[in-house]
Protein backbone atom coordinates (compact mmCIF):
# COMPACT_ATOMS: atom_id res chain seq x y z
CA UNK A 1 -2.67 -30.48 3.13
CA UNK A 2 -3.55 -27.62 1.04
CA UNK A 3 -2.18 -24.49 1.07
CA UNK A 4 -3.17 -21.62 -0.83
CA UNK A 5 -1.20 -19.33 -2.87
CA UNK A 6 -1.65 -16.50 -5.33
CA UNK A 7 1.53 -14.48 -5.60
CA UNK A 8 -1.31 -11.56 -6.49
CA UNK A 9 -3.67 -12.96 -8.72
CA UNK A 10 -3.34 -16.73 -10.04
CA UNK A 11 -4.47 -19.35 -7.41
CA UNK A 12 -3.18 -22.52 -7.98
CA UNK A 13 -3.30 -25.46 -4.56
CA UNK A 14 -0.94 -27.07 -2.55
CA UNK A 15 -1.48 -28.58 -0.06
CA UNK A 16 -4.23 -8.69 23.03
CA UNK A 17 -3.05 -6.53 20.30
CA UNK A 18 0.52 -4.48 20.34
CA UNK A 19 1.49 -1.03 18.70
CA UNK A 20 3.85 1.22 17.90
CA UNK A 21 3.84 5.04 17.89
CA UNK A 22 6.01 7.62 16.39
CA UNK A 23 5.05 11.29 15.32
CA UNK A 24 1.49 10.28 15.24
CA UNK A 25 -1.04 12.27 17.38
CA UNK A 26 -2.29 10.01 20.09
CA UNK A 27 -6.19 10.36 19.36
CA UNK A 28 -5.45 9.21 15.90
CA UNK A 29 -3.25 6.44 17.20
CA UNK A 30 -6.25 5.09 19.35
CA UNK A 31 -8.43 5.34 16.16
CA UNK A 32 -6.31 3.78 13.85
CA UNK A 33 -5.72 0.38 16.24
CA UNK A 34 -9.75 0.57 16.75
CA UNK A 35 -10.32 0.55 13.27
CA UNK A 36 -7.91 -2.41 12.61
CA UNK A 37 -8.49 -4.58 15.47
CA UNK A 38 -12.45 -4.26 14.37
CA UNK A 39 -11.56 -4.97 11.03
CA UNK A 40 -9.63 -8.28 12.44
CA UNK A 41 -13.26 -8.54 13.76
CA UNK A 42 -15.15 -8.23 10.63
CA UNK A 43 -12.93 -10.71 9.09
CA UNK A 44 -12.80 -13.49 11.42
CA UNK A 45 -8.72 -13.42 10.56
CA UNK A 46 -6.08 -15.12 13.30
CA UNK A 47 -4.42 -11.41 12.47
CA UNK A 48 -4.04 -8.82 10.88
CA UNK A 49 -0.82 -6.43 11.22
CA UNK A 50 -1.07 -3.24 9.34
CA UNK A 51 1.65 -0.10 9.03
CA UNK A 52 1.39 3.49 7.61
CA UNK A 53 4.00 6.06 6.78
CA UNK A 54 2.60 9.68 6.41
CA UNK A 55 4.09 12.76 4.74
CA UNK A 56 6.61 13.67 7.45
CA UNK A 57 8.13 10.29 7.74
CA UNK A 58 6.44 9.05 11.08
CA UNK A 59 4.99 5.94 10.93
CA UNK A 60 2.71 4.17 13.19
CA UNK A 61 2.07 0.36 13.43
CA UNK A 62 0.14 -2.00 15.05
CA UNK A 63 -0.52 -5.76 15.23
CA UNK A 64 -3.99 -7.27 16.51
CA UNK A 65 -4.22 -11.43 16.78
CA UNK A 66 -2.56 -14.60 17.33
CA UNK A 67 0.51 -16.02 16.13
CA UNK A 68 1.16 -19.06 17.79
CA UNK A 69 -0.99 -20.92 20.57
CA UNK A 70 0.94 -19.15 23.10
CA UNK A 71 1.68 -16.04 21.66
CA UNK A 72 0.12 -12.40 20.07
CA UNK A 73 1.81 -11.05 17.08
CA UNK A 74 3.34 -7.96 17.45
CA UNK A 75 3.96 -4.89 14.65
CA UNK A 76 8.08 -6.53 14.71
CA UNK A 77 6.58 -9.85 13.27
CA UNK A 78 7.73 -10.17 9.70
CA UNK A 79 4.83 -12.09 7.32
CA UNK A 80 5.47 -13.13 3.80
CA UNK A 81 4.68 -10.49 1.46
CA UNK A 82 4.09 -12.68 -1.61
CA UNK A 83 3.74 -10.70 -5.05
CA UNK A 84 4.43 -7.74 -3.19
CA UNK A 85 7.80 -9.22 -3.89
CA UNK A 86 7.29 -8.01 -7.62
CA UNK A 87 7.84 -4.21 -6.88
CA UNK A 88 10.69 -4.54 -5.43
CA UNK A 89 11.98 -6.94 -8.40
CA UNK A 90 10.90 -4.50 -10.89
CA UNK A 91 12.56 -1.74 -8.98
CA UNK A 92 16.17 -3.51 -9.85
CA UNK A 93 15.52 -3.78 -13.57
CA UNK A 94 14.10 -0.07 -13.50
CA UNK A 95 17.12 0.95 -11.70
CA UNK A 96 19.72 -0.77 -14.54
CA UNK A 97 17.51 0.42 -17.30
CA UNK A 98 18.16 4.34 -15.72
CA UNK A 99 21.78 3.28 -15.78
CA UNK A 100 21.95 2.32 -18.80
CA UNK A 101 22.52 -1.35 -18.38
CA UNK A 102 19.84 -2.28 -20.25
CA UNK A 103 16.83 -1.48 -22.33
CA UNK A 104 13.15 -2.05 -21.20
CA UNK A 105 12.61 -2.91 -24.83
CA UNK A 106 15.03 -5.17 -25.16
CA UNK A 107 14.11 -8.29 -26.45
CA UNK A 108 15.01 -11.79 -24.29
CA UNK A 109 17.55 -12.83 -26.79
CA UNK A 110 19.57 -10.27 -26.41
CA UNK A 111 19.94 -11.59 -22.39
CA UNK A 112 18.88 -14.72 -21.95
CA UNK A 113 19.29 -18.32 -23.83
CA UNK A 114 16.49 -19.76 -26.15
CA UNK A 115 14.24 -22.12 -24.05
CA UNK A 116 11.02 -24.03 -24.91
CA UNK A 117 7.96 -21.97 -25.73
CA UNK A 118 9.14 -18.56 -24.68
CA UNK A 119 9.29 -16.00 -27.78
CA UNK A 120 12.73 -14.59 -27.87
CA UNK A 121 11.46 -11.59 -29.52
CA UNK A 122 9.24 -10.73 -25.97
CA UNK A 123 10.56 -8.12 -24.24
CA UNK A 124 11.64 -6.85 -20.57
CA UNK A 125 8.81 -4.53 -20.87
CA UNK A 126 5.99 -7.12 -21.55
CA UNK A 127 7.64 -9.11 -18.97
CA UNK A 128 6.96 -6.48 -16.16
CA UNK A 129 3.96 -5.70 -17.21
CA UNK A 130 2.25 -9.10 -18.15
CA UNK A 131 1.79 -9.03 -21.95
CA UNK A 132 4.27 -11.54 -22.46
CA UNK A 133 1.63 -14.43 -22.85
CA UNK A 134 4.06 -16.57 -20.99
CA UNK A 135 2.87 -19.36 -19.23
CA UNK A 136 2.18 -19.69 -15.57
CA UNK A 137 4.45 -22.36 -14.69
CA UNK A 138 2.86 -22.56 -11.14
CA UNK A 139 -0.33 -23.00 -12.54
CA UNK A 140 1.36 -26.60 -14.02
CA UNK A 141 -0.83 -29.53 -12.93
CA UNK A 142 2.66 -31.32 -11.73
CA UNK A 143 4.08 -28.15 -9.83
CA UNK A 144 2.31 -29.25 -6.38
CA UNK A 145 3.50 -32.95 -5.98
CA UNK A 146 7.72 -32.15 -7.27
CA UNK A 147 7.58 -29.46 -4.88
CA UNK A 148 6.00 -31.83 -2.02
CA UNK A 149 8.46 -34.60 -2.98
CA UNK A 150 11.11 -32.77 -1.24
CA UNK A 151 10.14 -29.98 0.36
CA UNK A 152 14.15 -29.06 1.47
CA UNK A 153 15.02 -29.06 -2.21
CA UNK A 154 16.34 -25.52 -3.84
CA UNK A 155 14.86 -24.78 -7.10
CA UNK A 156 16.69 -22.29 -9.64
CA UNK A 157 14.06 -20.04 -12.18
CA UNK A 158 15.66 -22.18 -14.90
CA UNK A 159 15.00 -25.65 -13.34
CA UNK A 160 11.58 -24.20 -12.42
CA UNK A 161 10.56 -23.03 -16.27
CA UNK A 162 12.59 -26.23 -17.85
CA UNK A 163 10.29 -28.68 -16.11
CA UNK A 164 7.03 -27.06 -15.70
CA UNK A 165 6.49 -24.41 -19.17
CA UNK A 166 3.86 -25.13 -21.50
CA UNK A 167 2.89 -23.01 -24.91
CA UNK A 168 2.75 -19.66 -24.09
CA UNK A 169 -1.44 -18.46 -24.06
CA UNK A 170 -0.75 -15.36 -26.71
CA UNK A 171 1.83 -13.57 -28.75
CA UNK A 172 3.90 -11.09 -26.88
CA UNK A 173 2.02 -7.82 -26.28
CA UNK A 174 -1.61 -8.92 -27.66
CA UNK A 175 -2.98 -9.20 -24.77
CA UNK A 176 -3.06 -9.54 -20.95
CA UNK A 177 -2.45 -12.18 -18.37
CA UNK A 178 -0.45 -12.79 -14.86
CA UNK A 179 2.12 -14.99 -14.85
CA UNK A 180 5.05 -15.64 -12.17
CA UNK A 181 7.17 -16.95 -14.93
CA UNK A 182 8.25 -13.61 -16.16
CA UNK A 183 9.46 -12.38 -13.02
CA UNK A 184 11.67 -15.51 -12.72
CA UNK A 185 12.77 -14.33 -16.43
CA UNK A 186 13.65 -11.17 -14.70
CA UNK A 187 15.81 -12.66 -11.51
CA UNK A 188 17.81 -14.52 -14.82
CA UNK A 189 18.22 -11.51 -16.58
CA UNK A 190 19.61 -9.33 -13.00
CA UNK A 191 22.12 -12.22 -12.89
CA UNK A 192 23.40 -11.99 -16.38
CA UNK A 193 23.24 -8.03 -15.91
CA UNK A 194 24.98 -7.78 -12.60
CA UNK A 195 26.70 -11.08 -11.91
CA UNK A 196 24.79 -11.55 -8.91
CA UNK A 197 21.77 -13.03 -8.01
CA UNK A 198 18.95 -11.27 -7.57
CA UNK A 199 18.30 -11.56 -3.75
CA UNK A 200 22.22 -10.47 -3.47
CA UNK A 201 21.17 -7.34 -5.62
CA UNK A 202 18.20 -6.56 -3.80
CA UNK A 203 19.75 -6.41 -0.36
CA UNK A 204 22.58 -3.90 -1.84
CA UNK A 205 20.65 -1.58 -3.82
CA UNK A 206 17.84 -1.70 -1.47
CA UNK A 207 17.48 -3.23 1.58
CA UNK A 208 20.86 -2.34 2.82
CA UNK A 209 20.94 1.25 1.90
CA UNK A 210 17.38 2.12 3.27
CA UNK A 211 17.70 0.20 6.34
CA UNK A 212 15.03 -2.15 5.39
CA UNK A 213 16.41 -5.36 7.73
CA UNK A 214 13.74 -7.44 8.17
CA UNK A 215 13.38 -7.80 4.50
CA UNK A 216 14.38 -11.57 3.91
CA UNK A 217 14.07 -14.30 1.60
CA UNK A 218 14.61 -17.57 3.58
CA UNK A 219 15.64 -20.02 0.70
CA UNK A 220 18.83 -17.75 0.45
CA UNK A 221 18.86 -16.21 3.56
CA UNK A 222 19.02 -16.14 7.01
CA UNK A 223 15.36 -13.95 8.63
CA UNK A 224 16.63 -12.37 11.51
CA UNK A 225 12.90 -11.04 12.34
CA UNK A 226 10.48 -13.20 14.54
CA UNK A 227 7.80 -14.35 12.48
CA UNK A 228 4.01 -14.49 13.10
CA UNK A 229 3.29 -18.08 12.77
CA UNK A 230 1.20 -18.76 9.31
CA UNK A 231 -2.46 -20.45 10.25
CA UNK A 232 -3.81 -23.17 7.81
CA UNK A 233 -5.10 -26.55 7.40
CA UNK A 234 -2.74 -29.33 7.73
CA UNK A 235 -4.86 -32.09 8.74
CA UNK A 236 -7.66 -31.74 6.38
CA UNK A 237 -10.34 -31.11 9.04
CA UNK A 238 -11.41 -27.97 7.73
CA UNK A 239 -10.09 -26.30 11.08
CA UNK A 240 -6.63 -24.12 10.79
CA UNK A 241 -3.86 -25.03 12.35
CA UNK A 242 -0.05 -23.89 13.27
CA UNK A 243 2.18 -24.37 10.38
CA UNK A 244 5.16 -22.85 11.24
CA UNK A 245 7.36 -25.62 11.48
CA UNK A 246 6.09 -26.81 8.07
CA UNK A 247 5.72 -23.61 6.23
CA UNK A 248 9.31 -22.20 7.26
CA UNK A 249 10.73 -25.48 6.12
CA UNK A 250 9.53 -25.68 2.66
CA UNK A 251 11.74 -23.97 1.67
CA UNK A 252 10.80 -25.95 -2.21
CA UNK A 253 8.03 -23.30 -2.15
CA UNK A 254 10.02 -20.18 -0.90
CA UNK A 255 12.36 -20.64 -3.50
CA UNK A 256 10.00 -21.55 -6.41
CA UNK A 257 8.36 -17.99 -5.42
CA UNK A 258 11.82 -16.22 -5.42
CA UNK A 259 11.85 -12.82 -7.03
CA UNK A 260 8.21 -12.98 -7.78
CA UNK A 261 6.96 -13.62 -4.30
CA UNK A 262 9.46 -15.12 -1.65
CA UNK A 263 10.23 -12.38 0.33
CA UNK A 264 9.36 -11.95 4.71
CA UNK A 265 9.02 -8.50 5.83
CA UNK A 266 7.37 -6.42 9.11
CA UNK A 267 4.44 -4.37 7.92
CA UNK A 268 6.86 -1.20 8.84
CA UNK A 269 9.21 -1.85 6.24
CA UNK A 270 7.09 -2.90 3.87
CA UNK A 271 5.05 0.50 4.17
CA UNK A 272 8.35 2.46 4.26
CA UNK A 273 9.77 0.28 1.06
CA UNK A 274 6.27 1.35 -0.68
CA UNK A 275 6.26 4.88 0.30
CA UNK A 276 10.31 5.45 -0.83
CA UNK A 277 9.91 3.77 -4.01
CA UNK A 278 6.39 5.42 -5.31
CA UNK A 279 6.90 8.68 -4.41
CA UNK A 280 10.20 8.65 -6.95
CA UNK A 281 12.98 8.52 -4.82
CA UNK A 282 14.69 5.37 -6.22
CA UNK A 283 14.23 6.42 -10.02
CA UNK A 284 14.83 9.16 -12.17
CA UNK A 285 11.39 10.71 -13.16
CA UNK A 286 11.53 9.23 -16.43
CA UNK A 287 11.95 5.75 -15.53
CA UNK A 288 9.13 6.21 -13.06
CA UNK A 289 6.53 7.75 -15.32
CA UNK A 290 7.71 4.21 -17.27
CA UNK A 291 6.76 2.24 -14.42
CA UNK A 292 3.17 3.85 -13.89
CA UNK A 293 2.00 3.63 -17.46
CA UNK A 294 -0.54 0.97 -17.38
CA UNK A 295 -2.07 -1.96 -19.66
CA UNK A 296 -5.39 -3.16 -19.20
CA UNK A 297 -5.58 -5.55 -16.59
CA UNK A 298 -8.57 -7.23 -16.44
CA UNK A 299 -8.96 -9.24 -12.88
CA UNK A 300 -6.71 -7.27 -11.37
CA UNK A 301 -6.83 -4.81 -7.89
CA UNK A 302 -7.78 -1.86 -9.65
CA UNK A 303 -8.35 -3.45 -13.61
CA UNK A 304 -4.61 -1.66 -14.37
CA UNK A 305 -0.82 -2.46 -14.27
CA UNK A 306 2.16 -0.85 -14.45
CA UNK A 307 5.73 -1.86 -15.12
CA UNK A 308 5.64 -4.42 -11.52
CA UNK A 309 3.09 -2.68 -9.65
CA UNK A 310 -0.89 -2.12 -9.85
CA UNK A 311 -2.69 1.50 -10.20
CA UNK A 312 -6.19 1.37 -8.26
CA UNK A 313 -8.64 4.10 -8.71
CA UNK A 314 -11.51 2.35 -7.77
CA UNK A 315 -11.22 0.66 -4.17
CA UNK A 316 -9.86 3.93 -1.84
CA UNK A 317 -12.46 6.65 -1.76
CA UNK A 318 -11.55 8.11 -4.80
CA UNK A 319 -7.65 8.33 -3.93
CA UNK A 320 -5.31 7.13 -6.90
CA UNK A 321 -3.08 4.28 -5.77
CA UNK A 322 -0.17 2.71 -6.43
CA UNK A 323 0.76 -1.06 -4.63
CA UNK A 324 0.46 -4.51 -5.23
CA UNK A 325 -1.10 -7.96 -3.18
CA UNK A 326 0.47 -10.46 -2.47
CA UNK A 327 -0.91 -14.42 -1.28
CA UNK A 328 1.48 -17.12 -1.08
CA UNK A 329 -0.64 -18.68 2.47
CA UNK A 330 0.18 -15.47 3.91
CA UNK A 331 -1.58 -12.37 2.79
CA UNK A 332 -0.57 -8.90 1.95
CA UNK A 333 -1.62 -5.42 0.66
CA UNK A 334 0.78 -2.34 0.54
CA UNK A 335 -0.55 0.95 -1.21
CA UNK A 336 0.90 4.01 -1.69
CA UNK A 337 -1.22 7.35 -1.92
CA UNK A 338 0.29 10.01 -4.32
CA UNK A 339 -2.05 12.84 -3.42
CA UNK A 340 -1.57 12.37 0.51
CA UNK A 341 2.10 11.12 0.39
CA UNK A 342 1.63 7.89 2.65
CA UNK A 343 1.67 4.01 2.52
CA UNK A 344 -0.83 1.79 4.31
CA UNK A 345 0.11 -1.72 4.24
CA UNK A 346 -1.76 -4.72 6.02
CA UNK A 347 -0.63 -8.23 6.38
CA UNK A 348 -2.48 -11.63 7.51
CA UNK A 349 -1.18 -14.66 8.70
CA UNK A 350 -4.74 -16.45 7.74
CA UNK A 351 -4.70 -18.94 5.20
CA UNK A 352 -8.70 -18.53 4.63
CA UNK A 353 -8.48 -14.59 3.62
CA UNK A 354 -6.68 -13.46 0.50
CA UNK A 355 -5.71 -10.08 -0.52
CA UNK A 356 -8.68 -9.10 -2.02
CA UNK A 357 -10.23 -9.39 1.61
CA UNK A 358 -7.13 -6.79 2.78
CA UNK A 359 -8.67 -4.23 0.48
CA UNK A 360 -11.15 -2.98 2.60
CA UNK A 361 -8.75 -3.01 5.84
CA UNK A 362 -6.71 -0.39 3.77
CA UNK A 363 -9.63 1.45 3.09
CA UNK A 364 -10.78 2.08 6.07
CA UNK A 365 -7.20 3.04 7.31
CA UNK A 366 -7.10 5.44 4.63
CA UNK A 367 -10.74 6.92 5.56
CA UNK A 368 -9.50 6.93 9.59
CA UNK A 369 -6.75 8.91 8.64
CA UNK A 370 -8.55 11.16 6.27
CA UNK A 371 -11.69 12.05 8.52
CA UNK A 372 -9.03 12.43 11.60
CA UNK A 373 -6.95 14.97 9.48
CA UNK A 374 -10.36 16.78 8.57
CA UNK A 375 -11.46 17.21 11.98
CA UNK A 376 -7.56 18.45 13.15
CA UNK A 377 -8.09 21.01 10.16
CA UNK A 378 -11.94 22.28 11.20
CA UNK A 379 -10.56 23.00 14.39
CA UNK A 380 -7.28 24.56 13.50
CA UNK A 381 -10.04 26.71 11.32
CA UNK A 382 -12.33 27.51 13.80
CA UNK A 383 -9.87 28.46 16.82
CA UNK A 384 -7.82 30.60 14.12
CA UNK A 385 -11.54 32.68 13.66
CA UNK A 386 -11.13 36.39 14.85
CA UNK A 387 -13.01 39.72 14.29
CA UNK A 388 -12.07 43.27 15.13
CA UNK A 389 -12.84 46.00 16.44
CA UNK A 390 -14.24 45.79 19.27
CA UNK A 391 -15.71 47.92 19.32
CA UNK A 392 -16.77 48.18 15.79
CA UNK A 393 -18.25 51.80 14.18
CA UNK A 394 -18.93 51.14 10.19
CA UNK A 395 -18.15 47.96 9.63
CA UNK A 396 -17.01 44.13 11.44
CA UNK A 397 -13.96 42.38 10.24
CA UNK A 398 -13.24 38.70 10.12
CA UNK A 399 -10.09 37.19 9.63
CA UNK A 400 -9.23 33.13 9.31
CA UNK A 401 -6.13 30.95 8.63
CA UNK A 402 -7.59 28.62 6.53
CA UNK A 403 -6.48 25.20 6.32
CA UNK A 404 -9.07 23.68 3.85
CA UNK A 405 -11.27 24.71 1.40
CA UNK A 406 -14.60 25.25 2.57
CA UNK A 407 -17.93 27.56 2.27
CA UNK A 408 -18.44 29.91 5.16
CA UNK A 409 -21.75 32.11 5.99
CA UNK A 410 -21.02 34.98 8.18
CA UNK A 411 -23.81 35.85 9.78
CA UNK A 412 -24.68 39.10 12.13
CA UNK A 413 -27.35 39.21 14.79
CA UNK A 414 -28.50 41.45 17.17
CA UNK A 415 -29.08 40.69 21.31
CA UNK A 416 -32.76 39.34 20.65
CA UNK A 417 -31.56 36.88 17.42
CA UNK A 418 -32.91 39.61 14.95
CA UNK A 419 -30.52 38.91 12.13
CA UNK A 420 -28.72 42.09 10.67
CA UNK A 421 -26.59 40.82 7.55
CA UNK A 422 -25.71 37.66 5.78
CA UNK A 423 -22.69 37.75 3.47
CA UNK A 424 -20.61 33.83 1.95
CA UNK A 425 -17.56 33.29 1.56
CA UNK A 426 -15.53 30.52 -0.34
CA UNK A 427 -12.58 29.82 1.27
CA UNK A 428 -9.04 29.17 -0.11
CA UNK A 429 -6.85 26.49 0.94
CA UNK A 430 -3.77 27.46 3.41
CA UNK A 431 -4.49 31.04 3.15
CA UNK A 432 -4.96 33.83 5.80
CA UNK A 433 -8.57 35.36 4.81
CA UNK A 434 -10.47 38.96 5.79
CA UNK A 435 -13.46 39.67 4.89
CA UNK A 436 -15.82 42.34 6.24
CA UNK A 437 -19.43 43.48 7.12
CA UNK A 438 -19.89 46.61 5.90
CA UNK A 439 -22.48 49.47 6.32
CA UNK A 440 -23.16 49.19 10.11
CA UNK A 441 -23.15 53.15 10.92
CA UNK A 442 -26.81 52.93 11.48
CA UNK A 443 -26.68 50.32 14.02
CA UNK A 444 -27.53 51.47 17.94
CA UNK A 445 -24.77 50.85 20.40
CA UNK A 446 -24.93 47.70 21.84
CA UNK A 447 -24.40 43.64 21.79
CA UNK A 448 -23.90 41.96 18.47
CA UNK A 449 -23.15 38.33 17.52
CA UNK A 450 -21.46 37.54 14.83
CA UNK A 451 -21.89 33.99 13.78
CA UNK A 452 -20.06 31.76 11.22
CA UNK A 453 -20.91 28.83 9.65
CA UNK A 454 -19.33 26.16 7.73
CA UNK A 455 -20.06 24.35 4.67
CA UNK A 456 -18.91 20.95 6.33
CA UNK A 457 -20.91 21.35 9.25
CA UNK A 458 -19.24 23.39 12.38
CA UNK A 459 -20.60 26.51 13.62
CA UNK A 460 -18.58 29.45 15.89
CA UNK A 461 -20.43 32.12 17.02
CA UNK A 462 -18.04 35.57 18.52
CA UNK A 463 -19.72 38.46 20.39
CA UNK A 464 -19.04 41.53 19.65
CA UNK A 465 -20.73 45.02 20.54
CA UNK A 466 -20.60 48.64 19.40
């Protein structure tokens, strides 16, 4: 049995559709499942279950696939979110550095005990951000068959690093490389800071408060939330089968991910989780301007990485983004969108995809919502269009409510197409516009048509006569 597992980036081996609808209009609703359930399509994936918060809070969710033999997942089936686990991690130590707990400089032996082949001198910092040169202890050869040996077994970070570190593969902050290890660093260092452990912490400076429930890590705790039934090969046979029964007993594996990838959530909180925490609302804005400075990340979604979290620039139409993947069997993407203030977040429960393969289901969320939104804006334009007098003497006036920028041609033609003036326009974004035709006394009485014309394609032509 193999199952495969990235917590974001580092692979190592081991063994009819439902939605929801809030504020969201209904033809974008219908374009937004269309888009995912083809995407399932494209893919080949048992599922996919995606979720997206917009500016005014609504969110709208839907869930296309199977789950078990018997059963369709639905948008309340939680998944495993993997190394989106890390943001949420990172969150907590941002939050005690902004109360002065602790120092995101401060260096590991001022927090945690010396143990073999970690630099003392490394520091939070390099430890969110993966210039620690730390090694990956679940890239250790031996990790797979001590986790297998007992697959009930609990394992603590410090049990995890004491039997499966090796030399570390630079010196703190020369270079880059992802590695689990310093986020289970991190869960020791929340204990020591708080006197709790870090899933404890979690749920009452997160979860709790922001009504996140379905967030759950199932080593620790009990997941209240059905849970879409993970697909891979057991047997060997190269076919996929129902793991459920295996996966959501191991728990060996759930709690070897712990803070850097063991958590279950729905899509919905995930997306809301995203959405709250990028936008600033958890941090003060100095801490958060922290958090987005990025390294180099080479191999990375996007090639950068913050303090916990990835900036993309390259994958979403030219939006900036800030998320994280997440593999560990299941799959998971979750993006925030700072210029549009929304989340998108898709989940698989297909142990064949990865989140590399989510990428493009985001994207082409993202451009369903974007080319909806355009066309609700064209025609908010164009019914907003008016003109005056009627009749008209000297001159025509034309007045708009613009909702986008755009370049307009206003264009006047007499009753047999002759065409009597051409004048552009450049429009200004949410602004009520006038503009006018001018030196029309000359003009015989009769029927005129004034026609306008937009850059981005649409045309509305208004008659008019004198």
């Amino acid at each position: 049995m193999k199952v495969h597992y990235m917590f974001g980036l580092v692979i190592p081996l081991l063994f009819h559709s439902n939605s929801t609808r809030a504020q969201i209009s209904t033809a974008l609703d219908t374009e937004l499942q269309n888009t995912l359930d083809s995407m399932r399509t494209v893919l080949g994936a048992k599922s996919l279950s995606a979720a997206i918060q917009v500016s005014d809070g609504s969110v709208w969710a839907h869930a296309d696939g199977t789950s078990s033999i018997f059963t369709n997942v639905t948008p309340n089936d939680a998944y495993l979110i993997g190394s989106v686990t890390k943001t949420i991690t990172s969150a907590c130590i941002l939050q005690l550095a902004d109360e002065g707990t602790l120092n995101l400089d401060d260096s590991l032996h001022e927090w945690l005990p010396t143990m073999p082949y970690i630099d003392t001198n490394t520091t939070i910092r390099q430890l969110l951000n993966h210039t620690s040169g730390i090694y990956d202890v679940l890239n250790n050869p031996h990790h797979q068959d001590s986790l297998m040996a007992d697959i009930s077994r609990i394992w603590t970070p410090e049990e995890l690093i004491d039997r499966f570190i090796s030399p570390p593969l630079f010196q703190p902050g020369t270079s880059w490389s992802y590695s689990n290890t310093n986020y289970f660093l991190l869960a020791m260092i929340i204990r020591e800071a708080t006197g709790n452990p870090f899933y404890t912490e979690l749920r009452n400076r997160f979860f709790d408060p922001l009504g996140l429930s379905t967030f759950a890590i199932p080593s620790f705790e009990i997941v209240n939330s059905p849970v879409a039934h993970l697909w891979l090969d057991i047997t060997g046979d190269g076919v996929l089968d129902d793991a459920d029964s295996f996966y959501m007993s191991y728990m060996a594996l759930n709690s070897t991910a712990g803070a850097a990838g063991g958590y279950f959530s729905t899509p919905t909180d995930c997306t809301k989780w995203m959405r709250t925490y990028m936008r600033g609302d958890l941090l003060s804005p100095a801490i958060m301007a922290e958090a987005k400075t990025t390294v180099n990340a080479p191999g990375s979604q996007g090639g950068k990485y913050g303090l916990g979290l990835m900036k993309n620039t390259t994958n979403f139409l030219g939006y900036e983004a800030y998320g994280h993947g997440g593999d560990l069997a299941y799959h998971a993407s979750s993006w925030y969108f700072p210029a549009l203030d929304q989340s998108i977040t898709v989940f698989t429960n297909d142990n064949n995809k990865n989140s590399w393969t989510l990428i493009p289901v985001v994207r082409e969320l993202l451009r369903t919502i974007i080319e909806n939104q355009t066309a609700s804006l064209k025609e908010e334009l164009i019914n907003s269009i008016q003109v005056s007098p009627i009749p008209f003497t000297d001159q025509i006036s034309v007045s708009w409510n613009n909702t986008t920028p755009d370049e307009i041609t206003l264009t006047l033609e007499d009753a047999s197409g002759r065409t009597i003036a051409v004048q552009k326009e450049q429009t200004q974004n949410n602004t009520l516009q006038e503009t006018q035709i001018t030196n029309l006394e000359s003009l015989p009485g009769g029927v005129y048509f004034v026609q306008i014309t937009g850059n981005s394609g649409w045309t509305k032509t208004l008659k008019v006569f004198k």
